[in-house]
Protein backbone atom coordinates (compact mmCIF):
# COMPACT_ATOMS: atom_id res chain seq x y z
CA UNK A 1 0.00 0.00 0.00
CA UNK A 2 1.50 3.02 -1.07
CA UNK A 3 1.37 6.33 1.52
CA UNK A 4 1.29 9.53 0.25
CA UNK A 5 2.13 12.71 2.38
CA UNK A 6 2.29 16.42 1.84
CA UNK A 7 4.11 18.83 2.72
CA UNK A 8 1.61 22.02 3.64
CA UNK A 9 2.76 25.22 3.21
CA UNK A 10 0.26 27.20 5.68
CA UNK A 11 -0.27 24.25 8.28
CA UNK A 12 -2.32 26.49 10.47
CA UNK A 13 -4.64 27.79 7.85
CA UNK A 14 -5.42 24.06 6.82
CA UNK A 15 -6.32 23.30 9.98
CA UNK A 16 -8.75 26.39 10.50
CA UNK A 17 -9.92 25.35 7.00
CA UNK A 18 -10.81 22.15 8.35
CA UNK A 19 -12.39 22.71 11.18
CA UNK A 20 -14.82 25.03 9.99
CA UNK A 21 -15.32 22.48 7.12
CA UNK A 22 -16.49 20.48 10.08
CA UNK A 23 -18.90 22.93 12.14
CA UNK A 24 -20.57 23.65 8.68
CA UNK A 25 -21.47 20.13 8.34
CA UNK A 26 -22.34 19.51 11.89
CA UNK A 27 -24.69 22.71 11.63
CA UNK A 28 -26.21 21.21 8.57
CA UNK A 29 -26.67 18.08 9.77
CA UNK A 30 -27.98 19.45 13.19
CA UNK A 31 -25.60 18.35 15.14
CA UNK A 32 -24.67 20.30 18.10
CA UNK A 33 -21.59 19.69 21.02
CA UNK A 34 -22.64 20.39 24.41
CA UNK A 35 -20.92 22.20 26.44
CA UNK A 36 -19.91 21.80 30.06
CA UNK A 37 -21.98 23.74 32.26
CA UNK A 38 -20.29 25.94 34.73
CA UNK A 39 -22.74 27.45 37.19
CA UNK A 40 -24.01 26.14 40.58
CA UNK A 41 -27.67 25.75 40.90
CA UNK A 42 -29.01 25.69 44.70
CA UNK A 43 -32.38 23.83 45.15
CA UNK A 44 -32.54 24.83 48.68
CA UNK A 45 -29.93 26.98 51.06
CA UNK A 46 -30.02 25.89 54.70
């Protein structure tokens, strides 16, 4: 099986390229990442 590689000029602008190639389909197909939620709710204080 033959690999091939290459070399990328702009490394970082690939990667941003990709990743919004991702949240485009995600938001297309609906799909959403929660995020970790960060406040303290208090159901009853003493």
């Amino acid at each position: 099986m033959d690999k091939h590689f290459q070399i990328l000029e702009h490394p970082r602008e690939t990667a941003i390229d990709v990743t919004r190639a991702i949240l485009k389909a995600f938001r297309t197909h609906g799909i959403s990442i929660p995020f970790p939620q960060r406040e303290v709710h208090l159901l009853s204080a003493p």
